[in-house]
Protein backbone atom coordinates (compact mmCIF):
# COMPACT_ATOMS: atom_id res chain seq x y z
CA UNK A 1 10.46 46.60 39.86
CA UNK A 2 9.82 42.79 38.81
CA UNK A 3 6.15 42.04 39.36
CA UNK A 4 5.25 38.18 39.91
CA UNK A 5 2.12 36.56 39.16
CA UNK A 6 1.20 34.78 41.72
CA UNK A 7 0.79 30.71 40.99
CA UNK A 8 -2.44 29.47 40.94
CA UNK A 9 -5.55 30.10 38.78
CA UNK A 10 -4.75 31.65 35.55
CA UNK A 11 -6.04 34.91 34.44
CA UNK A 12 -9.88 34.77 33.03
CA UNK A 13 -10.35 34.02 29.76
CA UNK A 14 -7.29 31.74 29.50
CA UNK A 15 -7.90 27.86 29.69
CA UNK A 16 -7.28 26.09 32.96
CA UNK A 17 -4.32 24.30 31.64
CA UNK A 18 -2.73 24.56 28.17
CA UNK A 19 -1.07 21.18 26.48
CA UNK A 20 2.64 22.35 25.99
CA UNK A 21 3.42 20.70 22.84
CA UNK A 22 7.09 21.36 21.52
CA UNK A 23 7.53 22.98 18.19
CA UNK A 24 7.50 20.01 15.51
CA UNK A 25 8.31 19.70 11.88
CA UNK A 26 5.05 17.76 12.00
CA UNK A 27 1.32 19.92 12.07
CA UNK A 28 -1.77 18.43 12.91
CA UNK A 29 -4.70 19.31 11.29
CA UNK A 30 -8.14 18.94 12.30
CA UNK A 31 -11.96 20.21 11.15
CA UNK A 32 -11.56 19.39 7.77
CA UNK A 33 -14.11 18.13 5.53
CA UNK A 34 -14.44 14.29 5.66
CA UNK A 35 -17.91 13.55 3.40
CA UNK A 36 -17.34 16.25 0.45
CA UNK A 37 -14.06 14.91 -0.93
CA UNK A 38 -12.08 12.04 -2.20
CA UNK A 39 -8.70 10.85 0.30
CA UNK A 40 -6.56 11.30 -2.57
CA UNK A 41 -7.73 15.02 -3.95
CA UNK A 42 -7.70 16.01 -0.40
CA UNK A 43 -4.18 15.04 0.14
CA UNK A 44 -3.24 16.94 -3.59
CA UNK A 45 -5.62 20.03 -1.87
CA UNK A 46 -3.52 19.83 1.32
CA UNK A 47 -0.37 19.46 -0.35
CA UNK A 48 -0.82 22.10 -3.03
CA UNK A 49 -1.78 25.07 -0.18
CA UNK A 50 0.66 23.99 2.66
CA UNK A 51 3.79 23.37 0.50
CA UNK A 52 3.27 27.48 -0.71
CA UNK A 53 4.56 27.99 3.39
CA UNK A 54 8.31 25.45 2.44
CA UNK A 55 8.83 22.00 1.07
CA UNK A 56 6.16 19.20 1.93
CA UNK A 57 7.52 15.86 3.02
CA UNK A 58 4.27 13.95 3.40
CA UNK A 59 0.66 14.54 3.62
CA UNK A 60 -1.08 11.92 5.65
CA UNK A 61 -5.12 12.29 5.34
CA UNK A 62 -6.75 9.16 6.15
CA UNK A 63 -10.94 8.11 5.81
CA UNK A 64 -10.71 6.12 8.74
CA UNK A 65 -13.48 6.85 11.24
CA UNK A 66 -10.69 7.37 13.89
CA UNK A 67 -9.02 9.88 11.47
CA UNK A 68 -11.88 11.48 9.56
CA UNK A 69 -11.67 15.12 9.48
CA UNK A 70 -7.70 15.14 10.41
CA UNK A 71 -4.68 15.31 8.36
CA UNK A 72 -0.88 15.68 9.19
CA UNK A 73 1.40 17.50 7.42
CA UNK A 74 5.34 17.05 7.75
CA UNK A 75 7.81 19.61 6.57
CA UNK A 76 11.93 19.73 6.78
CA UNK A 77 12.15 21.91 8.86
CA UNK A 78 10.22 23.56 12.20
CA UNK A 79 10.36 27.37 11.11
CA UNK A 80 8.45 26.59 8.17
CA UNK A 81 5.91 24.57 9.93
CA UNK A 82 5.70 27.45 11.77
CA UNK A 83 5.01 29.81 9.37
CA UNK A 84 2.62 27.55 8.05
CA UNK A 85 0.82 27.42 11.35
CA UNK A 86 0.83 30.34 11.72
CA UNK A 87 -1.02 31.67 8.56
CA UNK A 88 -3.13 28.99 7.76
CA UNK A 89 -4.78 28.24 11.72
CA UNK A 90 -8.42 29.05 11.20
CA UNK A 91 -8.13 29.51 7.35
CA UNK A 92 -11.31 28.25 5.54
CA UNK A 93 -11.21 25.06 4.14
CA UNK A 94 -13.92 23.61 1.60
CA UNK A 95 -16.33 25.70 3.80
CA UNK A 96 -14.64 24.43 7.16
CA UNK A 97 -12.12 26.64 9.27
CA UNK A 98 -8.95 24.34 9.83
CA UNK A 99 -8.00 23.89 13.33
CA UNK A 100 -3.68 23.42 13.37
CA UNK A 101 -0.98 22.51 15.65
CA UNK A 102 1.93 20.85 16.23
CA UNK A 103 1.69 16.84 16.71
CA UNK A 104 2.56 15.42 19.67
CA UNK A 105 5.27 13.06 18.36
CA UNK A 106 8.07 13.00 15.27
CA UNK A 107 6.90 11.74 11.81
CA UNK A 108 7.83 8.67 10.91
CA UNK A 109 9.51 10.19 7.60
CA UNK A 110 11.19 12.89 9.71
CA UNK A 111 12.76 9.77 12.23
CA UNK A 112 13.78 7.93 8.87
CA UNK A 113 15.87 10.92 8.08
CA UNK A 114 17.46 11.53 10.97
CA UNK A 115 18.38 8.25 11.87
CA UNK A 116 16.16 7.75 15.06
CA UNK A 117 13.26 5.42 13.42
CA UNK A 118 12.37 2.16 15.00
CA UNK A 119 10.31 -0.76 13.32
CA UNK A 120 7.16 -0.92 15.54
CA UNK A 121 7.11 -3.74 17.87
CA UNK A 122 3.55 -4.69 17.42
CA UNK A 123 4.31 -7.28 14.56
CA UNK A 124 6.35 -9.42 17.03
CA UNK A 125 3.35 -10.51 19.31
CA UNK A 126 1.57 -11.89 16.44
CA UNK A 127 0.72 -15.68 17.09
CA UNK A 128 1.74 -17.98 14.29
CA UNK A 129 -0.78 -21.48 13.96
CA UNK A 130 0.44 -24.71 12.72
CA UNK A 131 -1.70 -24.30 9.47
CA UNK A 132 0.93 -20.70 9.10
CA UNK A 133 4.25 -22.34 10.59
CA UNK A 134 3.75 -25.22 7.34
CA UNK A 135 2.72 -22.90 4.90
CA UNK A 136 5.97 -21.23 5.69
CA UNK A 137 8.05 -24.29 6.08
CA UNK A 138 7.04 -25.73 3.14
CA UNK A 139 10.16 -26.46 0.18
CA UNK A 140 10.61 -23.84 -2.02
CA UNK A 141 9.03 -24.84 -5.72
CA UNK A 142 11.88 -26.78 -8.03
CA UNK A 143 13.53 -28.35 -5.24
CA UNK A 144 13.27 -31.61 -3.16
CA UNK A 145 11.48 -31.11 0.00
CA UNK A 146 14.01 -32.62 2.95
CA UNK A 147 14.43 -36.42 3.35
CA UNK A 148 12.45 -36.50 6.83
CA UNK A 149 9.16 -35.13 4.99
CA UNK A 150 9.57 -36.94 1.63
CA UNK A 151 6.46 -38.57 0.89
CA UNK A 152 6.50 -42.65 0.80
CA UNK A 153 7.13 -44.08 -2.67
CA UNK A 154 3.71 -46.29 -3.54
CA UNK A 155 4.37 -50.12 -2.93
CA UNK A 156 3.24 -51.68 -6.28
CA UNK A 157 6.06 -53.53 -6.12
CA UNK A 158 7.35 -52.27 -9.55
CA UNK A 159 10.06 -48.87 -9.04
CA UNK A 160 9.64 -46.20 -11.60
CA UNK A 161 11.35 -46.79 -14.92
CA UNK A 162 11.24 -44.94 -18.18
CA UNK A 163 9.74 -46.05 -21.07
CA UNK A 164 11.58 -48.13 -23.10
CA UNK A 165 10.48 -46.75 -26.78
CA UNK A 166 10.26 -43.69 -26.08
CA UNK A 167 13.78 -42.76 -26.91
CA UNK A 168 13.52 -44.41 -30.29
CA UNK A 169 13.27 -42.40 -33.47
CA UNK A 170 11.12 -45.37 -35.12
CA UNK A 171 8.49 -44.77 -32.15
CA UNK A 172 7.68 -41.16 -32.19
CA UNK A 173 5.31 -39.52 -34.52
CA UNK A 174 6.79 -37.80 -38.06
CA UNK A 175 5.94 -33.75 -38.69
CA UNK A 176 4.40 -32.60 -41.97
CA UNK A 177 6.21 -30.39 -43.84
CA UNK A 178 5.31 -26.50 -43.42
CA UNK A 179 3.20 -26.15 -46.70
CA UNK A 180 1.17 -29.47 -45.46
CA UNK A 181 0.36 -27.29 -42.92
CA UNK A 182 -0.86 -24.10 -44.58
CA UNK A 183 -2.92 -25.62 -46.78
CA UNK A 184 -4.83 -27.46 -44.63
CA UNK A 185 -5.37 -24.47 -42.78
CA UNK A 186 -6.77 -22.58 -45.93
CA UNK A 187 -9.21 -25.27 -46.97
CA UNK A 188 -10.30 -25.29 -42.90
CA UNK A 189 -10.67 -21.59 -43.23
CA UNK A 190 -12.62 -21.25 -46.46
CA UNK A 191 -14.89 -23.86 -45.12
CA UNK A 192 -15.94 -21.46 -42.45
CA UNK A 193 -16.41 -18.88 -44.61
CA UNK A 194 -18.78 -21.18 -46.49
CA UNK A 195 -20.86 -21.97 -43.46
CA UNK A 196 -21.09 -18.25 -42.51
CA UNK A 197 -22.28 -17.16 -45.63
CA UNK A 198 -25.12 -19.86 -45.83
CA UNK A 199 -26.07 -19.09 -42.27
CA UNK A 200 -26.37 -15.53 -43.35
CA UNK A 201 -28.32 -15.90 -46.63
CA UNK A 202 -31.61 -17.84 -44.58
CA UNK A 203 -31.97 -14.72 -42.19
């Protein structure tokens, strides 16, 4: 009653092998326009007709020449990317038909939320140099650096010592009084005016 296809070359028409990719909250969007349009009005473009499908948790649309052309959208939930797929595959984009499907692996975002997200492990094989290691050993600004790296103190022969008058009241300078002040700023001031005027009459 059954009938079984026999294993082995699939029927014409049909591609020699098909990539299973599972369903993702993730699509993957290639064949759009890289040269037309800015990065950040393509993201608002890609946001504004994907999130009409469910609620849009990231648009990632980057110039790079590795990632020109492709986009990746990220949604809560897999029926709605779904959907989403589903009607907008081969819809016409800024004169280009977009090409979608699901990406291969979870979203960052999508990881964060469930718990699952890892740093990447691509930071820790970065080699440090000496010139790094003492910019980042260095003291911290306001405080002593340790005893072992303490600079040596000159050896004039004389230590530091404050000055002796300058604690006296006798020895420092005395401060006008405010209206001092104001009008020898006036007298400054309509002396410049003076200036400009004569400057201006010989033109």
């Amino acid at each position: 009653m059954a009938t079984t296809l026999a294993r082995g070359n699939p029927p014409p028409g049909l591609p020699a092998k098909v990539p299973s990719i599972p369903p993702n909250q993730t699509l993957y969007v290639t064949n759009l326009p890289s040269a037309k349009i800015q990065k950040e009005d393509l993201r608002t473009a890609l946001y504004m007709l994907f999130s009409t499908y469910g609620a849009v948790l990231d648009v990632v649309a980057l110039k790079t020449q590795k990632m020109r052309g492709q986009a990746h959208i990220v949604y809560r939930d897999i029926q709605t990317a779904t959907q989403a797929m589903r009607s907008l595959d081969g819809f016409e984009f800024f004169g280009k038909p977009m090409r979608i499907s699901y990406a291969k692996s979870k979203s960052n975002v999508i990881a964060k939320l469930d718990g699952t997200f890892k740093m990447p492990t691509a930071a820790a094989a970065v080699e440090v140099t000496d010139l790094q290691q003492s910019i980042f050993n260095a003291p911290v600004p306001g405080q002593s650096a340790p005893p072992a790296q303490q600079a040596p103190k000159p050896s004039g022969g004389a230590a530091d010592q404050p000055m002796r008058d300058a604690g006296t009241p006798e020895s420092r300078g005395t401060k006008r009084p405010r209206e001092e002040e104001d009008e020898k700023r006036e007298e400054e001031e309509s002396d410049s005016d003076v200036a400009m005027e004569e400057e201006s009459d010989e033109e």
